[in-house]
Protein backbone atom coordinates (compact mmCIF):
# COMPACT_ATOMS: atom_id res chain seq x y z
CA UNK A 1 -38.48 -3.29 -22.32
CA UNK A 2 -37.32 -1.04 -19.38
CA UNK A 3 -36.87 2.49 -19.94
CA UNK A 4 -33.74 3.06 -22.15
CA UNK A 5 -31.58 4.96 -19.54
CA UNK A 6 -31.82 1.19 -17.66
CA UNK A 7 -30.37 -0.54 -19.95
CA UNK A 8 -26.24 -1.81 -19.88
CA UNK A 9 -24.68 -0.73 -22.85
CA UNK A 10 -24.54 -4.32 -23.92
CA UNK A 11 -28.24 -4.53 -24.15
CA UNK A 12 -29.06 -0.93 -25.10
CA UNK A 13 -26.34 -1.94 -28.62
CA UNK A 14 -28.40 -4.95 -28.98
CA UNK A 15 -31.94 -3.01 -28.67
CA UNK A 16 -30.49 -0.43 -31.13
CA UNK A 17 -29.39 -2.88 -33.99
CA UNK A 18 -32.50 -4.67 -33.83
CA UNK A 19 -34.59 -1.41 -34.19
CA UNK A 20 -36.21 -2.54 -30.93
CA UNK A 21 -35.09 1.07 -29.64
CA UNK A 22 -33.88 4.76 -31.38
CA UNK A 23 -30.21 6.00 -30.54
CA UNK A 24 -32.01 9.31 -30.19
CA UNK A 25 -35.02 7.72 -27.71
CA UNK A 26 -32.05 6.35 -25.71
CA UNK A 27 -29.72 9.44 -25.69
CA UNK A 28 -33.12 11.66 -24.45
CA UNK A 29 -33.77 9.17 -21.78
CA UNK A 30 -30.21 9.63 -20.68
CA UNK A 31 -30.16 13.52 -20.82
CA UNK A 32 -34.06 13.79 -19.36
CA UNK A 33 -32.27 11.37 -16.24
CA UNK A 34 -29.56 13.74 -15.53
CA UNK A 35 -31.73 17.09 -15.92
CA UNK A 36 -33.87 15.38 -13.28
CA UNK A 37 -30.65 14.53 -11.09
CA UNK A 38 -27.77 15.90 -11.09
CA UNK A 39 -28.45 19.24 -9.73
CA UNK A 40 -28.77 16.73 -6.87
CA UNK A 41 -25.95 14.55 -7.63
CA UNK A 42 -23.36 16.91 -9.65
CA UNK A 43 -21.68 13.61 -11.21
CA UNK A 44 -21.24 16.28 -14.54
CA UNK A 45 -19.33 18.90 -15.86
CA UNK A 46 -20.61 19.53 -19.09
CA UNK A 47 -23.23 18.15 -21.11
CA UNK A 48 -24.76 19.15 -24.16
CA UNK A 49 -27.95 17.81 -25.30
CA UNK A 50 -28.18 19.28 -29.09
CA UNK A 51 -24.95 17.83 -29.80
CA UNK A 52 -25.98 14.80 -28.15
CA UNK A 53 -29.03 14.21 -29.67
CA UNK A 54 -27.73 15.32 -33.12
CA UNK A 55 -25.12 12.58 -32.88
CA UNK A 56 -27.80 9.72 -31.92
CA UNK A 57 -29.56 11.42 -35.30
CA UNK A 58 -26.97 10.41 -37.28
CA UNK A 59 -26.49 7.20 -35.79
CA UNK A 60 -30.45 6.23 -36.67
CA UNK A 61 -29.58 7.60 -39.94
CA UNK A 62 -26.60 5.22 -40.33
CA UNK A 63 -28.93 2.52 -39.87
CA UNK A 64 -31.93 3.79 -41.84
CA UNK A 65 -28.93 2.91 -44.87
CA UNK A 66 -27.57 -0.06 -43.93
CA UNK A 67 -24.33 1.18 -42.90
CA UNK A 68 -22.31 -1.54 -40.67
CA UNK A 69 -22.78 -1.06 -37.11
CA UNK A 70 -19.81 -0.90 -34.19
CA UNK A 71 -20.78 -2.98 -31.35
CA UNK A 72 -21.30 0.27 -29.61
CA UNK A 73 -23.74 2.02 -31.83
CA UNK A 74 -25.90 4.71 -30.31
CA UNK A 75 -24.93 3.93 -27.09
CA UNK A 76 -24.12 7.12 -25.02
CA UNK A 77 -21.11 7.20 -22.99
CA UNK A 78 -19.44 9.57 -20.70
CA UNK A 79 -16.01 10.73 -20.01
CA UNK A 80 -14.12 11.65 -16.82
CA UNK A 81 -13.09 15.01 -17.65
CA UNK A 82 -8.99 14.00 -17.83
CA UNK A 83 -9.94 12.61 -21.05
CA UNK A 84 -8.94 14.89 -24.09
CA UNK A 85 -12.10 15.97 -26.34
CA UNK A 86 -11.23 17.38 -29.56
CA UNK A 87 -12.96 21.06 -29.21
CA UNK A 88 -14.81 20.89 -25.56
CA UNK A 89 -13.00 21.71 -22.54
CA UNK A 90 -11.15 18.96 -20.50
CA UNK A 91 -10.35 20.94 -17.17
CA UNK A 92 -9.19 17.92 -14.84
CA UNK A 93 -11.26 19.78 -12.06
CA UNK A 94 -9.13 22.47 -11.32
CA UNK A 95 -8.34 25.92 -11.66
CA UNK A 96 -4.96 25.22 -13.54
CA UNK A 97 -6.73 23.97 -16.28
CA UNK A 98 -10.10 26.39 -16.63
CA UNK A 99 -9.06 27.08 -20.27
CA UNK A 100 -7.80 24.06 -21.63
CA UNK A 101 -9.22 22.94 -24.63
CA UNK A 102 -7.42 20.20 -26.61
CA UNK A 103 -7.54 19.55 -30.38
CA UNK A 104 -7.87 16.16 -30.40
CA UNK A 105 -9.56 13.35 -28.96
CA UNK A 106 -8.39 10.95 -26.17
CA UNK A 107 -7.21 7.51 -28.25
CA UNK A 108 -9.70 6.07 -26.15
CA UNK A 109 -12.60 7.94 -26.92
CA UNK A 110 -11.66 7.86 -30.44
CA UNK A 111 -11.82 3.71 -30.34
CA UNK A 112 -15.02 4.02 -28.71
CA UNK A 113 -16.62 6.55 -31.46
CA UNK A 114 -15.11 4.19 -33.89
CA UNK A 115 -17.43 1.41 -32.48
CA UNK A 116 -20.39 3.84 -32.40
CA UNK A 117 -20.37 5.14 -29.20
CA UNK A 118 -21.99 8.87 -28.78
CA UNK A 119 -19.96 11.36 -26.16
CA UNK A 120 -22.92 12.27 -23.16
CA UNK A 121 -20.91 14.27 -21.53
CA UNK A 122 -17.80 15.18 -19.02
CA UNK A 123 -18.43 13.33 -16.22
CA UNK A 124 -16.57 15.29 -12.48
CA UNK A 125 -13.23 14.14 -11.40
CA UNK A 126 -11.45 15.13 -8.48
CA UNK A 127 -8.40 17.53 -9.16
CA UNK A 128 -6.21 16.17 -11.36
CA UNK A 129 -7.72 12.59 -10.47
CA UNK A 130 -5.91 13.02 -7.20
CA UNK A 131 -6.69 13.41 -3.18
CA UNK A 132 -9.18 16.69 -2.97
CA UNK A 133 -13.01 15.42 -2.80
CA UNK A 134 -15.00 16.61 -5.73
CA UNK A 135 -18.75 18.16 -5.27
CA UNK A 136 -20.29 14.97 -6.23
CA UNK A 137 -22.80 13.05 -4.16
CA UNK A 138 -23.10 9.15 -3.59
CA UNK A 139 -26.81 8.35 -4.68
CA UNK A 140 -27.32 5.65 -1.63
CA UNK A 141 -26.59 8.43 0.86
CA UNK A 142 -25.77 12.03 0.41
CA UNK A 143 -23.92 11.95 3.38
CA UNK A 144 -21.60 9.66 2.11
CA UNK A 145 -17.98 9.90 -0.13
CA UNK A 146 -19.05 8.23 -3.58
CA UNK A 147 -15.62 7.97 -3.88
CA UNK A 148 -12.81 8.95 -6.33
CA UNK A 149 -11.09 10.44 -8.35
CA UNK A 150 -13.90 8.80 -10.74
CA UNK A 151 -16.72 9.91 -8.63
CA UNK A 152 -18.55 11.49 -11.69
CA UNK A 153 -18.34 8.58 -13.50
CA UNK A 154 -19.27 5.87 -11.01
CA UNK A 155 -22.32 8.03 -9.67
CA UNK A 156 -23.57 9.02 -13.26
CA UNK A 157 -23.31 4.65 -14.02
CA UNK A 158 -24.98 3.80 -10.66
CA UNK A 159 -27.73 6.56 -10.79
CA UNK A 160 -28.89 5.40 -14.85
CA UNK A 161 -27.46 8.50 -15.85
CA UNK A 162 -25.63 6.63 -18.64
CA UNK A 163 -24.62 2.80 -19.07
CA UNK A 164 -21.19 2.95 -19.15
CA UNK A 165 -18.35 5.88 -17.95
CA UNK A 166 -14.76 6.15 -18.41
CA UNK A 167 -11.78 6.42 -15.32
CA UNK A 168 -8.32 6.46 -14.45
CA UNK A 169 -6.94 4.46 -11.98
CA UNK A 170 -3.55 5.11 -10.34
CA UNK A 171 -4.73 4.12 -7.08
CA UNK A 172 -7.64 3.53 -6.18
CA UNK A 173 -9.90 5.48 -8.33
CA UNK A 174 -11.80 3.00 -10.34
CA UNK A 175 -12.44 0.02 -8.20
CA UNK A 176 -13.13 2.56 -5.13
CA UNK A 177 -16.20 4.56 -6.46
CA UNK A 178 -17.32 1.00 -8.28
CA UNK A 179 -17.65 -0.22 -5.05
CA UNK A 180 -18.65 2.60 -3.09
CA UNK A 181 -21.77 2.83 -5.52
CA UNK A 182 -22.91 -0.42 -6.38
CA UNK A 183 -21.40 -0.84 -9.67
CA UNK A 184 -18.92 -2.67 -11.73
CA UNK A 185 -15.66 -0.98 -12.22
CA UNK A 186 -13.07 -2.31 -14.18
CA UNK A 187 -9.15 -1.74 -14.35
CA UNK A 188 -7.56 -3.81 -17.43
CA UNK A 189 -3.47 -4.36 -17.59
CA UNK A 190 -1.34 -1.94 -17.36
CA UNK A 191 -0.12 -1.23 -21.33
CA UNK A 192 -3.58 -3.00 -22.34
CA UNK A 193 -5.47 0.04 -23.12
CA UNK A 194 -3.48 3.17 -24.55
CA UNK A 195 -3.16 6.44 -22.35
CA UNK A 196 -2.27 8.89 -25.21
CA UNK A 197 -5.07 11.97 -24.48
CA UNK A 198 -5.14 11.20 -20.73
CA UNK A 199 -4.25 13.93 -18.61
CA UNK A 200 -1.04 12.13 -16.70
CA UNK A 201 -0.73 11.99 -12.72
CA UNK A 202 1.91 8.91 -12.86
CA UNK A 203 4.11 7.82 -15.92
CA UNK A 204 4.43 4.46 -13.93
CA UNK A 205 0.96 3.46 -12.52
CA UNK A 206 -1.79 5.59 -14.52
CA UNK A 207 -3.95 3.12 -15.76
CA UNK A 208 -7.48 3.87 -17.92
CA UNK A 209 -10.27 1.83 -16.60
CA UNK A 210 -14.60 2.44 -16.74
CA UNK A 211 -17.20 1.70 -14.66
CA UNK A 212 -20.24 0.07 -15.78
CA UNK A 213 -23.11 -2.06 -14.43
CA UNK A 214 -22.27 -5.42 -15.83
CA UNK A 215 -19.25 -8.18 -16.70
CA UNK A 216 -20.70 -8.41 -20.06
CA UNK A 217 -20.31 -4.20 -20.66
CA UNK A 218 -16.64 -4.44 -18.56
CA UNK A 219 -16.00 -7.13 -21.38
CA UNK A 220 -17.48 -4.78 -24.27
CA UNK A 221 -15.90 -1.94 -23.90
CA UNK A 222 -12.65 -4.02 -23.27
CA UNK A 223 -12.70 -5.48 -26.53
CA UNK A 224 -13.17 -1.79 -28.10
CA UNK A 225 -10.37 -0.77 -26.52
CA UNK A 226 -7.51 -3.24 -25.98
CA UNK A 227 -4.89 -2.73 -27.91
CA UNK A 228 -1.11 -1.68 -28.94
CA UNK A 229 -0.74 1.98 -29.48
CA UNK A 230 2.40 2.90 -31.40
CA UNK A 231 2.42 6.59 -29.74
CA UNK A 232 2.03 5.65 -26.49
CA UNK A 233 5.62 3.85 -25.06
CA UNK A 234 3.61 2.17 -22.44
CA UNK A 235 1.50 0.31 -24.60
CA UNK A 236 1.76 -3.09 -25.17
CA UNK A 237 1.86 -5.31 -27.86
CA UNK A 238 0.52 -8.35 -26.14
CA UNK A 239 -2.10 -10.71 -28.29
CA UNK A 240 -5.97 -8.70 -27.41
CA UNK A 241 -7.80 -11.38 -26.72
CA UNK A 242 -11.98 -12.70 -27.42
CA UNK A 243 -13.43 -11.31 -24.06
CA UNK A 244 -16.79 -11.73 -25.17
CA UNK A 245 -16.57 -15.02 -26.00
CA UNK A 246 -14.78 -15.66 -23.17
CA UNK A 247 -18.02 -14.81 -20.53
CA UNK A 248 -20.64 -16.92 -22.74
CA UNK A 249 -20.14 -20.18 -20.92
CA UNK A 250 -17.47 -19.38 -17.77
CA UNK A 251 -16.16 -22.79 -16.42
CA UNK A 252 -15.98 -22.96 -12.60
CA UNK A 253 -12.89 -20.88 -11.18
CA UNK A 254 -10.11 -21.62 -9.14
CA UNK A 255 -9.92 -19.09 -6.91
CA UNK A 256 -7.11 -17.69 -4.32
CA UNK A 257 -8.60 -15.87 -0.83
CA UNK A 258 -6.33 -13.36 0.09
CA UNK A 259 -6.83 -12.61 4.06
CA UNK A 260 -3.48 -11.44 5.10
CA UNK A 261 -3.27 -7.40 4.89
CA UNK A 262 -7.03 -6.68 3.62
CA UNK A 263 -8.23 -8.29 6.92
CA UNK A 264 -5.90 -6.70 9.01
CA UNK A 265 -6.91 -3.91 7.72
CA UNK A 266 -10.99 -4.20 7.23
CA UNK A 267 -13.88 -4.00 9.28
CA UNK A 268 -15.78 -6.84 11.02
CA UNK A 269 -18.68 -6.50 8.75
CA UNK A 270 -16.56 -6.83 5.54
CA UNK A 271 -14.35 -9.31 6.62
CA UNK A 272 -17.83 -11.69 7.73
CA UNK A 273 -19.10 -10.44 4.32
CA UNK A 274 -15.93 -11.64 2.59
CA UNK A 275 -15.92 -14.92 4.21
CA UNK A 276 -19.69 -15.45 3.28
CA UNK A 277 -19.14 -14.57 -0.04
CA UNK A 278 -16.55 -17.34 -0.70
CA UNK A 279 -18.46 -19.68 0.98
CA UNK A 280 -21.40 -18.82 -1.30
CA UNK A 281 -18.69 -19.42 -4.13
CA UNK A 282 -17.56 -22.75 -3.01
CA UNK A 283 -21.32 -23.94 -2.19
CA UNK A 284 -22.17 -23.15 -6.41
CA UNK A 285 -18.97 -24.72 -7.29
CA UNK A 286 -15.93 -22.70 -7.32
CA UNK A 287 -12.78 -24.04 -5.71
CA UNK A 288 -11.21 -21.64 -3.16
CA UNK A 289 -8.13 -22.16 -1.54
CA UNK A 290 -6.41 -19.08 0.88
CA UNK A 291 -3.24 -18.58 -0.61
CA UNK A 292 -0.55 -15.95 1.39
CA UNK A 293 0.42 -13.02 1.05
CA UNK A 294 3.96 -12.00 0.10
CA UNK A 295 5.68 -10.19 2.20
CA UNK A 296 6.60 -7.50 -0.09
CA UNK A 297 2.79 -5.91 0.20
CA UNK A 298 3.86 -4.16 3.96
CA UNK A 299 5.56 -1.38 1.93
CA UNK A 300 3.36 -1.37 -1.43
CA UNK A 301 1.10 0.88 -0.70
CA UNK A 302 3.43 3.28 0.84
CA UNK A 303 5.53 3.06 -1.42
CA UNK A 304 3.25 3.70 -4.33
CA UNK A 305 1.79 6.83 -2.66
CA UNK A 306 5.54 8.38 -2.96
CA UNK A 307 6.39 6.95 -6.15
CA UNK A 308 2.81 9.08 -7.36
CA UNK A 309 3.79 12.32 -5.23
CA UNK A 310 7.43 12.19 -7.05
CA UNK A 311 5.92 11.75 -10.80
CA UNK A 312 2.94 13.65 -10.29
CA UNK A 313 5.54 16.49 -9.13
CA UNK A 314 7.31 16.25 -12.27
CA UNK A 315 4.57 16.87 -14.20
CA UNK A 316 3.18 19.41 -12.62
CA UNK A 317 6.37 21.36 -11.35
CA UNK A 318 6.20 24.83 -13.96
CA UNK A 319 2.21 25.04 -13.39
CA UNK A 320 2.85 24.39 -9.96
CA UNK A 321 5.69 27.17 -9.12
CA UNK A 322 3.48 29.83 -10.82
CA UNK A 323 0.04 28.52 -9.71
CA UNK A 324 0.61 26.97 -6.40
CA UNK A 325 -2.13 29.35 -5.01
CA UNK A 326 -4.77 27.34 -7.36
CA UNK A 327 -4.11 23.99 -6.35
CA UNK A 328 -6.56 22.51 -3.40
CA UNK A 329 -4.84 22.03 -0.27
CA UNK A 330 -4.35 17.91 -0.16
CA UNK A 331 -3.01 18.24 -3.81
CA UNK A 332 -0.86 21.12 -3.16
CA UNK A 333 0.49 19.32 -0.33
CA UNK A 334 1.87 16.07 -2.12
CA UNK A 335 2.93 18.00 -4.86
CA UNK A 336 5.08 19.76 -2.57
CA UNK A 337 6.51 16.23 -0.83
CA UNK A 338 6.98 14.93 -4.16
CA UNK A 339 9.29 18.11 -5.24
CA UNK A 340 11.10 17.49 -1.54
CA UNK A 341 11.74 14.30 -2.26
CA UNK A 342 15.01 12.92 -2.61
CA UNK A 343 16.30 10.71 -5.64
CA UNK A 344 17.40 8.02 -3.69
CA UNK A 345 14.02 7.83 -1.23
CA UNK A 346 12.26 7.73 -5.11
CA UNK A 347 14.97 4.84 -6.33
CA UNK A 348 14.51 2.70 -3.39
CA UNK A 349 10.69 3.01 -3.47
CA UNK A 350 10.70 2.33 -7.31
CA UNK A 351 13.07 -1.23 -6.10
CA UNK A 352 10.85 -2.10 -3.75
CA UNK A 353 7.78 -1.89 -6.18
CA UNK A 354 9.60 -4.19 -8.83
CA UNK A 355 10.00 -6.98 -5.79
CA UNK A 356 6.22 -6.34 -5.25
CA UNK A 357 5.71 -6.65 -8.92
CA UNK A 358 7.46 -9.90 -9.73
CA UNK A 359 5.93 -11.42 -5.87
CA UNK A 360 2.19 -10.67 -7.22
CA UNK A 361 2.88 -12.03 -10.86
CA UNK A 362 3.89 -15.29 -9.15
CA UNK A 363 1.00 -15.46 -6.52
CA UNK A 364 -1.84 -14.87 -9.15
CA UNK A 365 -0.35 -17.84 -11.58
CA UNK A 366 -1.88 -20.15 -8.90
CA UNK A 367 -4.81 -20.05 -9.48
CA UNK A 368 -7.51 -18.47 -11.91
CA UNK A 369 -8.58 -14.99 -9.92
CA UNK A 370 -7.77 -13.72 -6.40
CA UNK A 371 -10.11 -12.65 -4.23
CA UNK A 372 -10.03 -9.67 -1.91
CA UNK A 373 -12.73 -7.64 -0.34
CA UNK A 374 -12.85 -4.18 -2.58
CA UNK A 375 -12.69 -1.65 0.23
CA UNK A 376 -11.83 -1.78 3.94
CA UNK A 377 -15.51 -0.67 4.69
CA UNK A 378 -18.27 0.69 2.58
CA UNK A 379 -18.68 4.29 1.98
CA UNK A 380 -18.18 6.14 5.20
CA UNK A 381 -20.28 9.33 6.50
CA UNK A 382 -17.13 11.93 5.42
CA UNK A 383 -17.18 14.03 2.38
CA UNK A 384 -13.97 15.49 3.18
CA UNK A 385 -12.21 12.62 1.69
CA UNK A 386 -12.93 9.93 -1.46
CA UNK A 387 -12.14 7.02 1.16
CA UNK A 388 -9.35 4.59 1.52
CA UNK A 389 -7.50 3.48 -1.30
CA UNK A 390 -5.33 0.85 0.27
CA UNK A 391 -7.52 -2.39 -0.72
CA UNK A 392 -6.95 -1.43 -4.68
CA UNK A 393 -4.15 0.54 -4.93
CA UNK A 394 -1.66 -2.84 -4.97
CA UNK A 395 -3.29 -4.31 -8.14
CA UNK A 396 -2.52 -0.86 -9.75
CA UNK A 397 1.30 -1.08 -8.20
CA UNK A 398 1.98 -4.36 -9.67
CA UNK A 399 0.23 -3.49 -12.59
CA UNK A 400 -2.51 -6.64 -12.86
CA UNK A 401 -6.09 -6.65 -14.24
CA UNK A 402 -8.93 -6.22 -11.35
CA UNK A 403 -12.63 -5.78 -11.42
CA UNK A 404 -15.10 -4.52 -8.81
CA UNK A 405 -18.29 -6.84 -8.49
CA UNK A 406 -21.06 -5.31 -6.08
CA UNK A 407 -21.73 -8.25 -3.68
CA UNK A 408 -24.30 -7.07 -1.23
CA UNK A 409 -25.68 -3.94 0.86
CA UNK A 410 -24.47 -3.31 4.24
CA UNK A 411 -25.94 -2.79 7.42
CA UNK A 412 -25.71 0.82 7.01
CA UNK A 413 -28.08 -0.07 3.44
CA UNK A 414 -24.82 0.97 1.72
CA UNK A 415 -23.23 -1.30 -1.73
CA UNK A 416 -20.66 -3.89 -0.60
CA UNK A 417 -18.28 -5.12 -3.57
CA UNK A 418 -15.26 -7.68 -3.64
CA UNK A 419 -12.40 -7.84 -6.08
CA UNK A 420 -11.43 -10.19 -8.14
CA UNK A 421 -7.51 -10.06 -9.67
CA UNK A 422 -5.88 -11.97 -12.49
CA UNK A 423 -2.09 -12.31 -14.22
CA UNK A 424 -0.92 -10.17 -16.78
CA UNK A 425 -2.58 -9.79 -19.79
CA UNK A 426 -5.21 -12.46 -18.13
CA UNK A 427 -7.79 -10.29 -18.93
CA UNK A 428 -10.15 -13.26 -20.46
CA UNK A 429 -9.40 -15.55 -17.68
CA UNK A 430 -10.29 -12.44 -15.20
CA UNK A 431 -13.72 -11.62 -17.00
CA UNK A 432 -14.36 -15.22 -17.54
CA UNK A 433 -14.53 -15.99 -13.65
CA UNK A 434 -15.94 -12.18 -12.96
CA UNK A 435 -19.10 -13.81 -15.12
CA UNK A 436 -19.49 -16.65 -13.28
CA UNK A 437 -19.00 -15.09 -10.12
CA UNK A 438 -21.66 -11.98 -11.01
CA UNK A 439 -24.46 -14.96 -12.06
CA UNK A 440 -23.64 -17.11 -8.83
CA UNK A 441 -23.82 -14.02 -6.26
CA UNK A 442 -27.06 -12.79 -8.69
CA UNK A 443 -26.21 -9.20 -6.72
CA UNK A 444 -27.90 -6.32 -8.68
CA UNK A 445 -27.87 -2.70 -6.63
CA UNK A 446 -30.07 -0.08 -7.85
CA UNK A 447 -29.49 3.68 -5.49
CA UNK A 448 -32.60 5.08 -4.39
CA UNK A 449 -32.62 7.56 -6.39
C-alpha cells in the first residue's frame, strides 16, 4: 500500500473499512504531510491535530463495534475557509471577518460528517473567494499563481496534504486552481448541492464545488452531497442520481469540441494540446464532432463579472461603508463599481445572461460532454493575480456541471487540464464520460514536492 496521505479518498474509505488501514494512521500521515509543507506552501489556515486525531479515534472505535460505516469514514477532508464550522473560526481571508465564529456547520460539511468524513482543517481562500491573491504557493513552481479563490484547497489536494478539499465557484475558482495544479476539480449544477453555511459573493452564480485527485472521488463526494435543501431557495429538487454506478463501466462519449472563443483566446501550446487531446480521444474511441459556439458567449463573461460586482456589493455594502479601509485593493475596487452601478446596466446584464443560459442548455443537449481547454495557458510566472478566469467562468454563468481533468505537463513542466461540460442536472452523464476520458488520457500529475 502507498503511504496513507497518497491515497484518493475513494481508496483511503475502502482501506479503512477493510481494516487494511487506521483512520488515525491516515489522519497522522495527513497532518505529519502538512507540518512538513506548508510553512512552504501556506495552503492552511487552521489546523488542529488533537482534534483531528481524536476524531479518527472515534472513527476506529466505531468500527472496533460494528457500527455502519458512511462511504466516507475516516477519511480527512478540508474546508475552504468560507465554509461555516460550528465553533472554529471561518474568516473568508480577510480582515472583516477576523472574529467570526459561526454556530453551526456548513450543510455541506454536515453531509460529509454524516458519511464519516473527519474536518483536517481550513484550507486559505482568497478574500471573500474573490480577486486579491492569497499567500499560497503552487507546488510545481513557487513562482507561479496556484490559482483561486480555492488556492488552499487545490494546493493542499495536489501536494497529498489531504485527498479531497472543498471550493466555491462563482467564476472561475474551482476548475482554475484544479487545473493550475494538476488535479481534478469539480463544479456540480447549480441548485445540486445546497449553499446554506457558505459565505455568499453572488446570490445568482455561487456554486459549491471540491477538488480532488480522481473521477471516482469527484463522483463520491457528489453522491454525499447532492441533494434538495429545504432552507436554501436555490436548491433544487431534481432526482440525485447513482454517480458511482454511473463511472463503473463508461460507454464511449459523444463529445462536442468547442474552438470558437477558448481558441481565440488561448495560447499556441494549449490550443496544439487541445487538438491532440481530442485526437487521442477519437483514436480510443470517442466520437468528436466541433460544434459552434453561440453567439451569446461575446458578452458572458463580461457580463457575469458585473452581475458578481453588483451582488457581491449588496452583500457587503454595511461592512463595506464602515470597513472599506480593510478590504484589499482589487476587492475594494469592484465592490465599489458594483455600488456605482446602475439598475438598468445590472437588468440588461442579468437579460443577456438568461439568452446565454437557454443558448448553452441547447448546445450541450447535442451531444454527451463538451470539450474546452480548462485555462487559456497554464499557470503563469505572476503572483499578483490567481490567473484568468475566462475559460470557466461561462459554465458557472449558465449554470451547467463541469469538471477539470489534468491532461498533460507543459513545456514550462507545468499541469495542463481540459474541461469537460454537461446539461443540467447531467451530472451522471458528465462523470460517466469524465471516467472514460481520465482512463483513456491515463494522465496522473504528482508536484515535486
Amino acid at each position: 500500500m502507498p503511504n496513507p496521505n497518497e491515497l484518493t479518498a475513494a481508496q483511503a474509505a475502502r482501506a479503512i473499512a477493510q481494516r487494511r488501514l487506521t483512520a488515525t494512521e491516515l489522519a497522522e500521515a495527513c497532518l505529519d504531510r502538512i507540518e512538513s509543507l506548508d510553512e512552504r506552501l501556506q495552503a492552511w489556515v487552521y489546523v488542529d491535530r488533537e482534534t483531528v486525531l481524536a476524531d479518527a479515534a472515534g472513527a476506529d472505535a466505531a468500527i472496533s463495534r460494528g457500527r455502519p460505516l458512511g462511504p466516507l469514514h475516516g477519511v480527512p477532508i478540508g474546508m475552504k475557509d468560507i465554509y461555516y464550522t460550528a465553533g472554529i473560526p471561518t474568516r473568508a481571508g480577510s480582515e472583516v471577518y477576523k472574529d467570526f465564529v459561526p454556530d453551526y456547520d456548513a450543510v455541506s460539511l454536515t453531509l460529509l460528517k454524516r458519511a464519516g468524513a473527519i474536518m483536517l482543517g481550513k484550507a486559505v481562500t482568497t478574500e471573500f473567494a474573490c480577486l486579491d491573491p492569497s499567500p499560497t504557493f503552487n507546488p510545481w513552481n513557487p513562482a507561479h499563481t496556484p490559482g483561486g479563490s480555492s488556492s488552499g484547497s487545490a494546493v493542499a489536494v495536489a501536494s497529498r496534504m489531504c485527498p479531497a478539499a472543498m471550493g466555491s465557484q462563482t467564476v472561475g475558482s474551482v476548475l482554475r486552481p484544479a487545473a493550475y495544479n494538476g488535479v481534478v476539480g469539480f463544479k456540480p449544477t447549480f441548485g445540486r448541492v445546497s449553499r446554506r453555511g457558505v459565505v455568499p459573493v453572488s446570490w445568482n452564480l455561487d456554486t459549491v464545488g471540491w477538488l480532488v485527485r480522481t473521477v471516482e472521488d469527484a463522483a463520491l463526494l457528489l453522491q454525499v452531497m447532492a441533494g434538495p435543501d429545504a432552507a436554501d431557495p436555490v436548491s433544487s429538487r431534481e432526482p440525485v442520481g447513482d454517480y458511482l454506478s454511473a463511472i463503473a463501466d463508461p460507454p464511449l462519449p459523444r463529445i462536442g469540441l468547442l474552438r470558437r472563443y477558448f481558441y481565440e483566446r488561448a495560447d499556441t501550446e494549449t490550443r496544439r494540446h487541445l487538438d491532440g487531446v481530442a485526437e487521442q480521444l477519437a483514436q480510443a474511441g470517442a466520437e468528436i464532432e466541433e460544434l459552434p459556439m453561440p453567439d451569446s458567449i461575446e458578452t458572458a463573461f463580461n457580463d457575469q463579472l458585473l452581475i458578481m460586482a453588483v451582488e457581491a456589493a449588496s452583500f457587503h455594502e454595511p461592512m463595506y461603508r464602515n470597513q472599506a479601509e480593510d478590504y484589499q485593493p482589487k476587492l475594494r475596487a469592484m465592490l465599489a463599481d458594483g455600488l456605482a452601478t446602475d439598475g438598468i446596466v445590472y437588468a440588461r446584464a442579468l437579460e443577456r445572461r438568461r439568452t446565454f443560459i437557454d443558448d448553452m442548455q441547447k448546445l450541450s443537449q447535442q451531444c454527451d460532454v463538451l470539450l474546452t481547454p480548462a485555462t487559456p495557458a497554464p499557470s503563469q510566472a505572476d503572483r499578483t493575480n490567481t490567473g484568468d478566469p475566462a475559460f470557466q467562468g461561462p459554465w458557472t454563468s449558465c449554470g451547467l456541471p463541469a469538471i477539470a481533468l489534468p491532461s498533460g505537463l507543459a513545456e514550462s513542466g507545468l499541469p495542463l487540464s481540459i474541461q469537460l461540460i454537461a446539461s443540467p442536472f447531467a451530472e451522471s452523464r458528465l462523470l460517466s464520460a469524465a471516467a472514460w476520458c481520465e482512463q483513456a488520457l491515463g494522465v496522473e500529475l504528482t508536484p515535486p514536492v
